[in-house]
Protein backbone atom coordinates (compact mmCIF):
# COMPACT_ATOMS: atom_id res chain seq x y z
CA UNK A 1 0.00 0.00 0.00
CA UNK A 2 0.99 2.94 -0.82
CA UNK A 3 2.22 5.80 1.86
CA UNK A 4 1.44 9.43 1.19
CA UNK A 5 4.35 11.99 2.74
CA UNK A 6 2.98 15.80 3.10
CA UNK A 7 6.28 17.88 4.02
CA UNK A 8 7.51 21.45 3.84
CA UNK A 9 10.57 22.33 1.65
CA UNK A 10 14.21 21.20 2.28
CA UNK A 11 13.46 18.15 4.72
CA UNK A 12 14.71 15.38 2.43
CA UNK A 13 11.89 14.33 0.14
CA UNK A 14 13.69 14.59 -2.75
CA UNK A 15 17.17 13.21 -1.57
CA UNK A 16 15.44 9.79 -0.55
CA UNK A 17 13.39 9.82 -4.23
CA UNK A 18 16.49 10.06 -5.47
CA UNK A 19 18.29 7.25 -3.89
CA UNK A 20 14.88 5.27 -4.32
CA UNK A 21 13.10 6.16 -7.76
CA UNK A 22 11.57 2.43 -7.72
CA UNK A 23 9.77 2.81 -5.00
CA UNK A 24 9.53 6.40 -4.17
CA UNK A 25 7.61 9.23 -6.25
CA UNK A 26 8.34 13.18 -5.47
CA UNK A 27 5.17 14.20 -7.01
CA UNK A 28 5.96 18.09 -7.54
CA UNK A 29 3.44 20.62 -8.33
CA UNK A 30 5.53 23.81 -8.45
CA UNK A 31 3.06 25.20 -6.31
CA UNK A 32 3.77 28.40 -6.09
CA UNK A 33 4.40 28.95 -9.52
CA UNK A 34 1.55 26.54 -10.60
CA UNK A 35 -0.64 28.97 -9.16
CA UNK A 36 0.55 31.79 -9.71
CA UNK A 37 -2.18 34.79 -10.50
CA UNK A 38 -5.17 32.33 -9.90
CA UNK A 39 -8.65 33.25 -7.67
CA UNK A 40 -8.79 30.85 -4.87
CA UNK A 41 -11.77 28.99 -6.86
CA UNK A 42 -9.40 28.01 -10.11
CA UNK A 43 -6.68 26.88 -6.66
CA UNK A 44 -9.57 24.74 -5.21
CA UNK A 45 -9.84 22.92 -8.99
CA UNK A 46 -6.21 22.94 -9.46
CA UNK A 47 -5.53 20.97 -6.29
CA UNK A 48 -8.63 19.01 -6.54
CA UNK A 49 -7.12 17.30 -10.36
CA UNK A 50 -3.67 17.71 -8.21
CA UNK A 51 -5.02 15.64 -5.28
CA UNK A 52 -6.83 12.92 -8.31
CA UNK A 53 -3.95 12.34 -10.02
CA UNK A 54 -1.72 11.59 -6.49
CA UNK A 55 -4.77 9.17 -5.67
CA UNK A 56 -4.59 7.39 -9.00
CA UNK A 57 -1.11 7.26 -9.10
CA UNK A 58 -1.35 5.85 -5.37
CA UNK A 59 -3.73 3.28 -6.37
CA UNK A 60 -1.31 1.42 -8.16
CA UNK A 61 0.92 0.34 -5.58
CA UNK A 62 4.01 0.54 -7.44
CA UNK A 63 5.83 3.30 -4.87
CA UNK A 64 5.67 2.57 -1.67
CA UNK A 65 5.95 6.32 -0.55
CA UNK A 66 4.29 9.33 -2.87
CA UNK A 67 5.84 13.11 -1.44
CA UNK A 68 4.00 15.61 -1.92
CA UNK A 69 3.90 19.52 -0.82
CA UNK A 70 2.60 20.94 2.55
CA UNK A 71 -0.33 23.03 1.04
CA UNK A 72 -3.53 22.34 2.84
CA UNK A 73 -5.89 22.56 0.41
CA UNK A 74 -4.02 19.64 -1.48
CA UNK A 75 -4.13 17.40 1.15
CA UNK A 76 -8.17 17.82 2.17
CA UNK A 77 -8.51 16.81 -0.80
CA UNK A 78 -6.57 13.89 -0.29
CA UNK A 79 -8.14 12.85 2.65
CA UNK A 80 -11.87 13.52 1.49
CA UNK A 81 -13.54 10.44 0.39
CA UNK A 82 -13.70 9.58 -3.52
CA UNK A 83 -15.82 7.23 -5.35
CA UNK A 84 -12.84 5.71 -7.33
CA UNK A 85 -9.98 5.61 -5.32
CA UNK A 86 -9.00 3.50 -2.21
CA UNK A 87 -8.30 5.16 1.20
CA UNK A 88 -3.55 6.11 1.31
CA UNK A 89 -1.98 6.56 4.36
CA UNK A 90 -0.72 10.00 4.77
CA UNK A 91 1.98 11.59 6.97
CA UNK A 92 2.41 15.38 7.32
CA UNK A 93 5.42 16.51 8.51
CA UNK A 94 7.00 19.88 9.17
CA UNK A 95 9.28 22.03 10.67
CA UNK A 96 9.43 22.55 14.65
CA UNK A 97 8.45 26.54 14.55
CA UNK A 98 9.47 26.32 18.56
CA UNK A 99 12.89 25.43 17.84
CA UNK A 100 14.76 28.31 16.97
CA UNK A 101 18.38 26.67 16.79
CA UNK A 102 16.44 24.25 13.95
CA UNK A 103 14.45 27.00 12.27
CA UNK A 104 17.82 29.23 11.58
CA UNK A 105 19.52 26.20 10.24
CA UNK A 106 16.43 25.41 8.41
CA UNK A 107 16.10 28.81 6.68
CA UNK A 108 20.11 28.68 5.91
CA UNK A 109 18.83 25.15 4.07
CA UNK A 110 16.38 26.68 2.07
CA UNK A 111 18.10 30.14 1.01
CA UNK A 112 21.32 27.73 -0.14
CA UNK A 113 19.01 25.24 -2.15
CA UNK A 114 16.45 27.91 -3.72
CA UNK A 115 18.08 31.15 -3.14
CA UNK A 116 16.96 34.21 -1.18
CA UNK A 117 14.31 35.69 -3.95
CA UNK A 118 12.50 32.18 -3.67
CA UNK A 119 12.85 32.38 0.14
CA UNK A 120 11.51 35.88 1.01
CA UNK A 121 8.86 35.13 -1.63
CA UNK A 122 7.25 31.65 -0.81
CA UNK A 123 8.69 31.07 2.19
CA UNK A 124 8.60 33.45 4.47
CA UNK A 125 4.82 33.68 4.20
CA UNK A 126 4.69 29.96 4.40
CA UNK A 127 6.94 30.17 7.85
CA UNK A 128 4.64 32.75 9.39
CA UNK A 129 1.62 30.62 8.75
CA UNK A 130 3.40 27.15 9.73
CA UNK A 131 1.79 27.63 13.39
CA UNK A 132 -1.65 27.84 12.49
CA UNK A 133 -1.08 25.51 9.51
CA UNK A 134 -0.08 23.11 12.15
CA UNK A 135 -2.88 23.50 13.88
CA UNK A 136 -5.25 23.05 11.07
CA UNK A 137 -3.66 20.08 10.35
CA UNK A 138 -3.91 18.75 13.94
CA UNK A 139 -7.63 19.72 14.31
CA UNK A 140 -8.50 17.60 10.76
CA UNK A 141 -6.67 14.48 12.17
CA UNK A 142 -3.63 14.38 9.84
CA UNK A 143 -1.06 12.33 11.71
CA UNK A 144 1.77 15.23 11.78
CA UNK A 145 5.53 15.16 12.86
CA UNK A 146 7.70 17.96 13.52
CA UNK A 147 11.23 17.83 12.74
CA UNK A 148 13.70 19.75 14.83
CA UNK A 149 17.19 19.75 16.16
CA UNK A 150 18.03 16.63 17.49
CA UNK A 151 15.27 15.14 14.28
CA UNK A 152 16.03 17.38 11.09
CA UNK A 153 14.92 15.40 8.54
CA UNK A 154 11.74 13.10 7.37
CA UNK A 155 13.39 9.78 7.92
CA UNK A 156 14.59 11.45 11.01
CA UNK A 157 10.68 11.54 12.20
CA UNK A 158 9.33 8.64 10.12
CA UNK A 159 10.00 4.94 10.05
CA UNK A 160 10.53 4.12 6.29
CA UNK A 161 10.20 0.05 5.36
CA UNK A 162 13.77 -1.99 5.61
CA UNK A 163 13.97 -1.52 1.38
CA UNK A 164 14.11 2.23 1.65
CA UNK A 165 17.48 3.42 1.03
CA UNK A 166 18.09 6.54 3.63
CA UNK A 167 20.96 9.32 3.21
CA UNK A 168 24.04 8.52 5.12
CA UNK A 169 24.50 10.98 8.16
């Protein structure tokens, strides 16, 4: 079955998709440029075909872990009911906001990845929301982890299956 992985920017999805494209998928929307310029109603249809074609995908069974992007709205979706597609474990996990050793290191991460203009403009919105994104999260019953210090990464915060190759430390 496959596992669905919500998680914020820079906390490994990629690097493990990369050491395990058989059985990993980093299912990339470009989110922010995606939607870029649309009403909130074309964002609601854009992450509803977003969140079918992660479920379809899913339904196959040939990953064993599908990442995917933080955005709310994406992952109702994922979690609503659908006529046609069977029911995908799904694991969000962010950021500790309370850990301010982790969150400097965190934003160094991102600004050397994606660069400062890509920081200041998707992210720093995204970090001053990640609170009551939490929150949200929480109250709708996703099963969330926070990564922090001592736990900086998803595999850090999430038990992957024996076949899953993880980054060396």
């Amino acid at each position: 079955m496959t596992h669905i992985i919500s998680a914020s920017p820079c906390l490994g999805k990629t690097t493990i998709y990369q050491l395990n494209k058989e059985r990993t998928f980093d299912r990339d929307f470009n989110e922010s440029r995606s939607t870029k310029g649309m009403t909130p109603r074309q964002k609601g249809f854009f992450w509803y075909a977003a969140s079918d074609l992660i479920n379809v995908q899913a339904d196959t069974d040939v990953f064993s872990y599908i990442f995917v992007t933080d955005e709310l709205e994406l992952l109702e979706w994922l979690k609503r009911p659908n006529l046609y597609t069977k029911a995908h474990d799904l694991t969000v996990i962010l950021p500790d906001n309370s850990d301010a050793q982790y969150m400097a290191e965190y934003k160094k991460r991102i600004i050397e990845r994606s660069g400062i203009e890509w920081f200041n403009r998707v992210m720093i919105p995204k970090l001053e929301a990640l609170d009551d994104l939490m929150k949200k999260f929480q109250e709708k019953g996703f099963d969330v982890r926070l990564t922090h210090s001592n736990q900086p990464y998803i595999e850090d915060v999430f038990k992957f299956t024996d076949d899953i190759i993880l980054p060396k430390k």
